[in-house]
C-alpha atoms as a PDB file:
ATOM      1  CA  UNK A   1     -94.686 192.661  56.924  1.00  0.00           C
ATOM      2  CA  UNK A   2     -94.074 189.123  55.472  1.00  0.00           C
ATOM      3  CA  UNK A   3     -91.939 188.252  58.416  1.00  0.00           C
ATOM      4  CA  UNK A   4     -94.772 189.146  60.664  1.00  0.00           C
ATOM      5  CA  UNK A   5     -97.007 186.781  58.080  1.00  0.00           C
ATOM      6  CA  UNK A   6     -94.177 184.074  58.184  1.00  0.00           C
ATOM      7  CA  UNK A   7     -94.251 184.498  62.507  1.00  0.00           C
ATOM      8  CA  UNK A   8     -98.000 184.080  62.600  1.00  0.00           C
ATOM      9  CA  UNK A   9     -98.724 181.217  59.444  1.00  0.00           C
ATOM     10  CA  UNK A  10     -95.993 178.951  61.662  1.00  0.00           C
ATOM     11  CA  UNK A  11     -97.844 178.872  64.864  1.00  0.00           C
ATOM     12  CA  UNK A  12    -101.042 178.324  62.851  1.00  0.00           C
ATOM     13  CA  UNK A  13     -99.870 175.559  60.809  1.00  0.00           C
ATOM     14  CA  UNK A  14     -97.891 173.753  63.668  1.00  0.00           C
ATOM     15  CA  UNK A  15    -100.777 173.923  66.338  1.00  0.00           C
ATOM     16  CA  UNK A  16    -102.704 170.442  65.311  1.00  0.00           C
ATOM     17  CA  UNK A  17    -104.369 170.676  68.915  1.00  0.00           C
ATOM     18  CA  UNK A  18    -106.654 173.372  67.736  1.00  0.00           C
ATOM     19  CA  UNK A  19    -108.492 170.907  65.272  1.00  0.00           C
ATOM     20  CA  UNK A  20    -108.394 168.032  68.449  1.00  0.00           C
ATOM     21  CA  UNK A  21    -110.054 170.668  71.152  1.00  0.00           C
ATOM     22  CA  UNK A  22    -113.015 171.105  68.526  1.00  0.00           C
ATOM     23  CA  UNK A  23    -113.395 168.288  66.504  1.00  0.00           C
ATOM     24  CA  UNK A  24    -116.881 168.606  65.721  1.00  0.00           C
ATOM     25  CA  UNK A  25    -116.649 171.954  64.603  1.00  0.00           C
ATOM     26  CA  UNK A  26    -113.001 171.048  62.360  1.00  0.00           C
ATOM     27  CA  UNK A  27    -115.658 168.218  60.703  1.00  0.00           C
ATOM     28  CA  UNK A  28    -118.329 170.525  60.017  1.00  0.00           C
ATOM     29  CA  UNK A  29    -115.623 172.933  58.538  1.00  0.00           C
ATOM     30  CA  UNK A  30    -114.428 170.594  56.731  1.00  0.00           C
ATOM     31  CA  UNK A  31    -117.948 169.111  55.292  1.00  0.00           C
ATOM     32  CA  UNK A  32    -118.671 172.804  54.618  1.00  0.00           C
ATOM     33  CA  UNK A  33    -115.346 173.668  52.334  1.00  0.00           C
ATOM     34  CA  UNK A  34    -116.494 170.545  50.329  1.00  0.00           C
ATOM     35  CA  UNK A  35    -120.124 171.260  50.149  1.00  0.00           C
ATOM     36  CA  UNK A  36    -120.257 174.620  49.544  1.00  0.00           C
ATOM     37  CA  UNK A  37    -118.634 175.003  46.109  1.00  0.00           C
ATOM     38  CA  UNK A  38    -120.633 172.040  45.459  1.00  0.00           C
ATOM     39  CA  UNK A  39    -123.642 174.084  45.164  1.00  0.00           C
ATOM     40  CA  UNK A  40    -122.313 175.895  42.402  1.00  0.00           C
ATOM     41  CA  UNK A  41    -122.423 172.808  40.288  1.00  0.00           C
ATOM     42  CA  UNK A  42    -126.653 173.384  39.219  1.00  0.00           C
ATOM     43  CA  UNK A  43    -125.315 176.705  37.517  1.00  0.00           C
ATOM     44  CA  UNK A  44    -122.247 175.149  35.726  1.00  0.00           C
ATOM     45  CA  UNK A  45    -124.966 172.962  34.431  1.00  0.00           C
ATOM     46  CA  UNK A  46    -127.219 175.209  32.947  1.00  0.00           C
ATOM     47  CA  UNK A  47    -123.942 177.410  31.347  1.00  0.00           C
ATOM     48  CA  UNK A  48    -122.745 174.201  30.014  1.00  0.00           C
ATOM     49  CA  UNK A  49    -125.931 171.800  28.983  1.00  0.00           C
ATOM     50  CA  UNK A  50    -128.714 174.068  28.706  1.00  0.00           C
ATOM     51  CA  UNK A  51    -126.201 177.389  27.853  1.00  0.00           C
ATOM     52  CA  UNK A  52    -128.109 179.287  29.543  1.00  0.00           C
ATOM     53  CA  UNK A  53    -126.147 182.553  30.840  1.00  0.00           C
ATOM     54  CA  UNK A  54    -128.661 185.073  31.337  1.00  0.00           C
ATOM     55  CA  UNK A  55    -128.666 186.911  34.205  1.00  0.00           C
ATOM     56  CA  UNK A  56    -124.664 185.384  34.794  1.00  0.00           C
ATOM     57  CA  UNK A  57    -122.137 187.776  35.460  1.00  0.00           C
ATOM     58  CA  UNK A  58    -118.786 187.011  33.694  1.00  0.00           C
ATOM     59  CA  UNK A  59    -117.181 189.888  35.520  1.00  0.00           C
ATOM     60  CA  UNK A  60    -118.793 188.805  38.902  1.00  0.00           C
ATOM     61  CA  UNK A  61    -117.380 184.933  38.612  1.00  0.00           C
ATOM     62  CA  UNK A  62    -113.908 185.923  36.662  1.00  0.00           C
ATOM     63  CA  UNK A  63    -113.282 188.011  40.466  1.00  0.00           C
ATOM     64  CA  UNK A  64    -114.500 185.017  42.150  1.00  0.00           C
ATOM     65  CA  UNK A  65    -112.270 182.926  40.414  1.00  0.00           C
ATOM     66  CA  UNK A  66    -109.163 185.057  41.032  1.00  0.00           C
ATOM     67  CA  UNK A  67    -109.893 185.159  44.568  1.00  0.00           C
ATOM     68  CA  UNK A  68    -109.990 181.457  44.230  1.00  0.00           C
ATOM     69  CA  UNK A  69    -106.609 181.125  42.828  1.00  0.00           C
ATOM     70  CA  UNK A  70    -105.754 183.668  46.053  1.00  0.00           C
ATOM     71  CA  UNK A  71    -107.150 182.157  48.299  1.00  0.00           C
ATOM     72  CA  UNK A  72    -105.434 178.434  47.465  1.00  0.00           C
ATOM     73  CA  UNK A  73    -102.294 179.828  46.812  1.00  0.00           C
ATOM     74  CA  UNK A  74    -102.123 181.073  50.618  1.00  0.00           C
ATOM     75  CA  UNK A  75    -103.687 177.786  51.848  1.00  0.00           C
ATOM     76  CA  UNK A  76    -100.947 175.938  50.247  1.00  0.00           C
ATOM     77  CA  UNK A  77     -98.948 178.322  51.876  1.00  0.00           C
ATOM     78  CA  UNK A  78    -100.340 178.006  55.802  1.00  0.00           C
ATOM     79  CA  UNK A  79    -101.246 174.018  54.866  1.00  0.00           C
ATOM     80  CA  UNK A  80    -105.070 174.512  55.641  1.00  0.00           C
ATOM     81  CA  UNK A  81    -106.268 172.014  54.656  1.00  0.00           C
ATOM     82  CA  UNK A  82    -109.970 172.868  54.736  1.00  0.00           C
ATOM     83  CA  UNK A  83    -109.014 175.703  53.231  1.00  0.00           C
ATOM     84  CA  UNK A  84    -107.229 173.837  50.347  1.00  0.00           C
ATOM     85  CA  UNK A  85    -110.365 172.009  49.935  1.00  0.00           C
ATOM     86  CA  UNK A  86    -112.366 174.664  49.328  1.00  0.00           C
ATOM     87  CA  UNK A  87    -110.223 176.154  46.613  1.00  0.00           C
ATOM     88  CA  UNK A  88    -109.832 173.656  44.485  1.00  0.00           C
ATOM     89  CA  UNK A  89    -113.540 173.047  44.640  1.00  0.00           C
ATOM     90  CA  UNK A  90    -114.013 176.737  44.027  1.00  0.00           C
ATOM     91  CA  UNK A  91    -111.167 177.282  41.650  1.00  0.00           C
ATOM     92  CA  UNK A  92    -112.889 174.270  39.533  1.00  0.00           C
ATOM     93  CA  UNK A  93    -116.072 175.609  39.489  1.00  0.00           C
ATOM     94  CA  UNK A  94    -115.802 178.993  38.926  1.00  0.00           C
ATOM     95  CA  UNK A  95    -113.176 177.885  35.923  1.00  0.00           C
ATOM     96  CA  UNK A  96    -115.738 176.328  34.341  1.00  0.00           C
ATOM     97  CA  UNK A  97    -118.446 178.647  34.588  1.00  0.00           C
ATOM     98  CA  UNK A  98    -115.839 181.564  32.969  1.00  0.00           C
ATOM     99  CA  UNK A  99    -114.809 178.857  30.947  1.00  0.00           C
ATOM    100  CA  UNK A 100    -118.821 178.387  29.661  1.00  0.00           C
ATOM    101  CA  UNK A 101    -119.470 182.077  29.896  1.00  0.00           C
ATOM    102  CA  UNK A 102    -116.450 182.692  27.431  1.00  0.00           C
ATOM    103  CA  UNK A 103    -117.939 179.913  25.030  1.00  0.00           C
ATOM    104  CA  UNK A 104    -122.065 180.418  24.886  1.00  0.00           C
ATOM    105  CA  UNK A 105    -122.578 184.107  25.517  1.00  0.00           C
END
């Protein structure tokens, strides 16, 4: 199994003509991995400046933050960069919402 993963994560990572045959779609992926987690950040404030966690599942965003931390860990690993994007974004996030949900509930 991994050496089919390794087989398949180097022809994805070495293609760069992929992103250059759809460029407006790589953009829009791109503005997506960035805006996306983004729209987390109206809930982080009301855990953290309001504390309000009613109705805010601790278990829910603790999995959501693991799969995070999965998911960059293999986009470091196939250098994705949109991909990369997105978890950090994510992993911040979500950290500080389990962060807040530790601290006011």
């Amino acid at each position: 199994m991994p050496h089919i993963f390794q087989h398949h994560s180097h022809h994805a990572k070495r293609n760069p003509k992929n992103a250059k045959q759809f460029p407006i779609i790589s953009k829009l992926v791109l503005f997506m991995a960035v805006a996306e987690p983004l729209m987390s950040l109206p809930q982080v404030y009301e855990v953290w400046v309001n504390h309000q966690t009613a109705g805010v599942s601790l278990a829910t965003w603790a999995f959501l933050l693991a799969a995070s931390i999965t998911w960059l860990v293999y986009s470091i690993k196939v250098r994705d960069f949109p991909v990369i994007v997105a978890s950090v974004l994510w992993t911040a996030t979500e950290s500080l919402l389990v962060i807040g949900l530790l601290i006011f509930q």
